[in-house]
Protein backbone atom coordinates (compact mmCIF):
# COMPACT_ATOMS: atom_id res chain seq x y z
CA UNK A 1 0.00 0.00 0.00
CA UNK A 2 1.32 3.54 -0.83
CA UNK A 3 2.57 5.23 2.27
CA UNK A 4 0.15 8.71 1.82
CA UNK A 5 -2.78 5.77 1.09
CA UNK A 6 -2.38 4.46 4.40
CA UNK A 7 -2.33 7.81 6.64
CA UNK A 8 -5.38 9.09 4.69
CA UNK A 9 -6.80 5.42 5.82
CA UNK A 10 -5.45 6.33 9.46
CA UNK A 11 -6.94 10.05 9.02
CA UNK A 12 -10.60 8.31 8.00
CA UNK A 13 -10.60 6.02 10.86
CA UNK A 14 -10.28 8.35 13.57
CA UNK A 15 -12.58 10.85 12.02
CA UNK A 16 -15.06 8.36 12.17
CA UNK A 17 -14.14 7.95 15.90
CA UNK A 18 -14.35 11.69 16.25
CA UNK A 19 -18.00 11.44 14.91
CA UNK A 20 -18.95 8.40 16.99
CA UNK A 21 -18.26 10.26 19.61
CA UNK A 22 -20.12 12.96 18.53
CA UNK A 23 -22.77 11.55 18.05
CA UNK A 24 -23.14 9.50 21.51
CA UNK A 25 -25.52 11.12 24.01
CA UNK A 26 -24.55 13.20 26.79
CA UNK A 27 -24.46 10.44 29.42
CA UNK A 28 -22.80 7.75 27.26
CA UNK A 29 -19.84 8.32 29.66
CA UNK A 30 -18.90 4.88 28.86
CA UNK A 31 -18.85 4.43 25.20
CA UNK A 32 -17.17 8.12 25.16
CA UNK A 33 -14.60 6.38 27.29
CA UNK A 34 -13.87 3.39 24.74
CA UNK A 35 -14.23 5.76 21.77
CA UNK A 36 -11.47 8.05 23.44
CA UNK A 37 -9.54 4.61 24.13
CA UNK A 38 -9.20 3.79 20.67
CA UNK A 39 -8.71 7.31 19.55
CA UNK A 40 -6.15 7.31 21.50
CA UNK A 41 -4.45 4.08 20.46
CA UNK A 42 -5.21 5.31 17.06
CA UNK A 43 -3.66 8.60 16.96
CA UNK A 44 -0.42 7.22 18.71
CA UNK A 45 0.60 4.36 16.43
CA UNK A 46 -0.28 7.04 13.47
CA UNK A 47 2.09 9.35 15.05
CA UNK A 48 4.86 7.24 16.00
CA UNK A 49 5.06 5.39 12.41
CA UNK A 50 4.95 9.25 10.96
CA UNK A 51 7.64 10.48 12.83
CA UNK A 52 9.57 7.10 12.69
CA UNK A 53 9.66 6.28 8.81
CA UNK A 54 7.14 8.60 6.78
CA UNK A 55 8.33 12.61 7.52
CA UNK A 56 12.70 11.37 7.60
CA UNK A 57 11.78 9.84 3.94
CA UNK A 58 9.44 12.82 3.33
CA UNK A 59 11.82 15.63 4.03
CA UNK A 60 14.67 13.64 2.34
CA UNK A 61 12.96 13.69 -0.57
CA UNK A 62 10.94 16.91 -0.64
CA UNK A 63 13.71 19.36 1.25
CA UNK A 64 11.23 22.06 0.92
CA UNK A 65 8.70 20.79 2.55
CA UNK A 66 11.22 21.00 6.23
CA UNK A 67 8.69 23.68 7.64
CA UNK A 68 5.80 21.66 7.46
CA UNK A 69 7.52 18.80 9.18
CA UNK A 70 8.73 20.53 11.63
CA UNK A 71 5.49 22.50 12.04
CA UNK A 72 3.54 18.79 12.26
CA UNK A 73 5.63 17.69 15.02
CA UNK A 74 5.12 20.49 17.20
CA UNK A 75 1.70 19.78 16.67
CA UNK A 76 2.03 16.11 17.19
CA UNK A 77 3.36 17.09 20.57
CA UNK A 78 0.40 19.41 21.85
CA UNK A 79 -1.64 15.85 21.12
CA UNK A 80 0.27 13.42 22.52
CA UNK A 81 0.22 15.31 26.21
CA UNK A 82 -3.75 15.60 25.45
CA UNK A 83 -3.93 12.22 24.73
CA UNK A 84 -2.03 11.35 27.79
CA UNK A 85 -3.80 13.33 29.64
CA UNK A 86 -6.99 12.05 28.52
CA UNK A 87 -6.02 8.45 28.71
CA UNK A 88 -6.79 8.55 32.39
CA UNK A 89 -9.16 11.34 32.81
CA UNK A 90 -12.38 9.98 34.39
CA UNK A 91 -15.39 10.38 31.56
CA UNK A 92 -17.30 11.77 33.82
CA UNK A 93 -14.85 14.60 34.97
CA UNK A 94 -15.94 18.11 33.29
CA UNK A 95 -12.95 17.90 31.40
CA UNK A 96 -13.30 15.21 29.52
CA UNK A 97 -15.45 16.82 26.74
CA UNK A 98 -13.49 19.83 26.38
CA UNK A 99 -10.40 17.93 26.10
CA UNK A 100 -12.12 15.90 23.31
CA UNK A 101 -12.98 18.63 21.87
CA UNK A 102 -9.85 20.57 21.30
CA UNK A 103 -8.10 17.20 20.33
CA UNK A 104 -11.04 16.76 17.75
CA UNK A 105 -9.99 20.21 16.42
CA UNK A 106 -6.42 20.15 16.44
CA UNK A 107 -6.55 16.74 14.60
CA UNK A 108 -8.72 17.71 11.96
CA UNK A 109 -6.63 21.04 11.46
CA UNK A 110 -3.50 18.91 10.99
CA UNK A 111 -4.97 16.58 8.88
CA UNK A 112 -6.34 18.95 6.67
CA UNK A 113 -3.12 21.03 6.07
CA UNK A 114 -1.61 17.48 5.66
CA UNK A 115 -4.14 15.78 2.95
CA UNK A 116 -4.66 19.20 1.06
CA UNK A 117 -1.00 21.16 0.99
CA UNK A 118 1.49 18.56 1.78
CA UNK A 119 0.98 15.17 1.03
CA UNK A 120 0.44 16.58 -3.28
CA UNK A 121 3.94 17.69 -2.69
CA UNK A 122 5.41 14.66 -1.27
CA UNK A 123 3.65 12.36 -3.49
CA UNK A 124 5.15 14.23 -6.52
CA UNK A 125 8.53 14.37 -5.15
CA UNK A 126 8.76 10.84 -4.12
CA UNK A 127 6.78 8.47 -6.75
CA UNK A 128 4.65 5.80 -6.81
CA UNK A 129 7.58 3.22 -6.02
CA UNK A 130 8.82 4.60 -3.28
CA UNK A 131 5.70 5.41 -1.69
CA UNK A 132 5.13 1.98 -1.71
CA UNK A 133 7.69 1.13 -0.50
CA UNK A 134 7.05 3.62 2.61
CA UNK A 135 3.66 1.91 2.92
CA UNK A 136 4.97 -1.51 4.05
CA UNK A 137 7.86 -0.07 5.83
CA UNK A 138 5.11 1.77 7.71
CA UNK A 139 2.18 -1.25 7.97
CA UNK A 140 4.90 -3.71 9.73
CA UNK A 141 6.22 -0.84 11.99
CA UNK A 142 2.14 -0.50 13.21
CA UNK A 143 2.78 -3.47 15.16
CA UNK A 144 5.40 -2.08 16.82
CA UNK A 145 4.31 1.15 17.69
CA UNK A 146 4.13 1.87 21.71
CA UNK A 147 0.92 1.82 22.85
CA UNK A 148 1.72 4.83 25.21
CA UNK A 149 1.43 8.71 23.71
CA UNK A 150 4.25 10.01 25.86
CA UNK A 151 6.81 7.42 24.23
CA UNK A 152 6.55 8.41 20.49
CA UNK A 153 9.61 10.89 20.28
CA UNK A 154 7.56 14.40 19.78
CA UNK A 155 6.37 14.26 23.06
CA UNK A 156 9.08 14.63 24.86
CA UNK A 157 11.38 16.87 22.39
């Protein structure tokens, strides 16, 4: 599978996590807890197989595109600590929504500047072959990805 393929795949799953949770009623404390488990799950083997194989190959081959990367990890970081701190965070506690919320936004804002300005640029720098070639790189490294926000290397840089 081309390597932009499977993050848009990534990007669909959790925005249909996003709505799920949108969509479940104001006391549905605990499937807002399970939906926020997976989310977060989600969101941190995404980020960790980015940062890991897909932006290094990116900005190798696209040298232009260095702001953006950089830019997407610093925004990678502000949602890792929101993931870690929701990972805990009671459903119930008045937090929870808001923190949902603002991690709803902030993903959809990255994803957006990802899918629309960057990923045409990448794609035409790097080629169908090596995209592919990014894509399995990146599928097997899924199954190694920590299943803890704080240990994917943005968080703590």
């Amino acid at each position: 599978m081309d390597g932009i393929v499977l993050l848009k795949e990534d990007h669909k799953t959790v925005e249909k996590l996003f709505k799920q949770f949108e969509k479940a009623g104001d006391n549905a404390h605990a499937e807002k807890r399970k939906i926020a488990d997976r989310v977060i799950d989600e969101l941190t083997t995404h980020t960790w197989i980015e940062e890991k194989i897909f932006y290094p190959a990116a900005r190798e081959a696209a040298p232009d595109t260095k702001d953006h990367v950089l830019e997407s990890v610093e925004e990678h970081h502000v949602m890792l600590w929101m993931l870690f701190e929701l990972k805990d965070l009671d459903p119930t506690d008045e937090r929870f929504e808001a923190k949902m919320s603002v991690l709803m936004e902030n993903v959809r804002h990255h994803v957006e500047e990802e899918e629309k300005e960057w990923f045409p640029e990448v794609r035409k720098a790097m080629g169908r072959n090596r995209l592919t070639e990014l894509g399995e790189q990146m599928q097997k490294a899924k199954k190694k990805a920590p299943g803890e926000p704080l240990a994917v290397p943005s968080a703590i840089q």
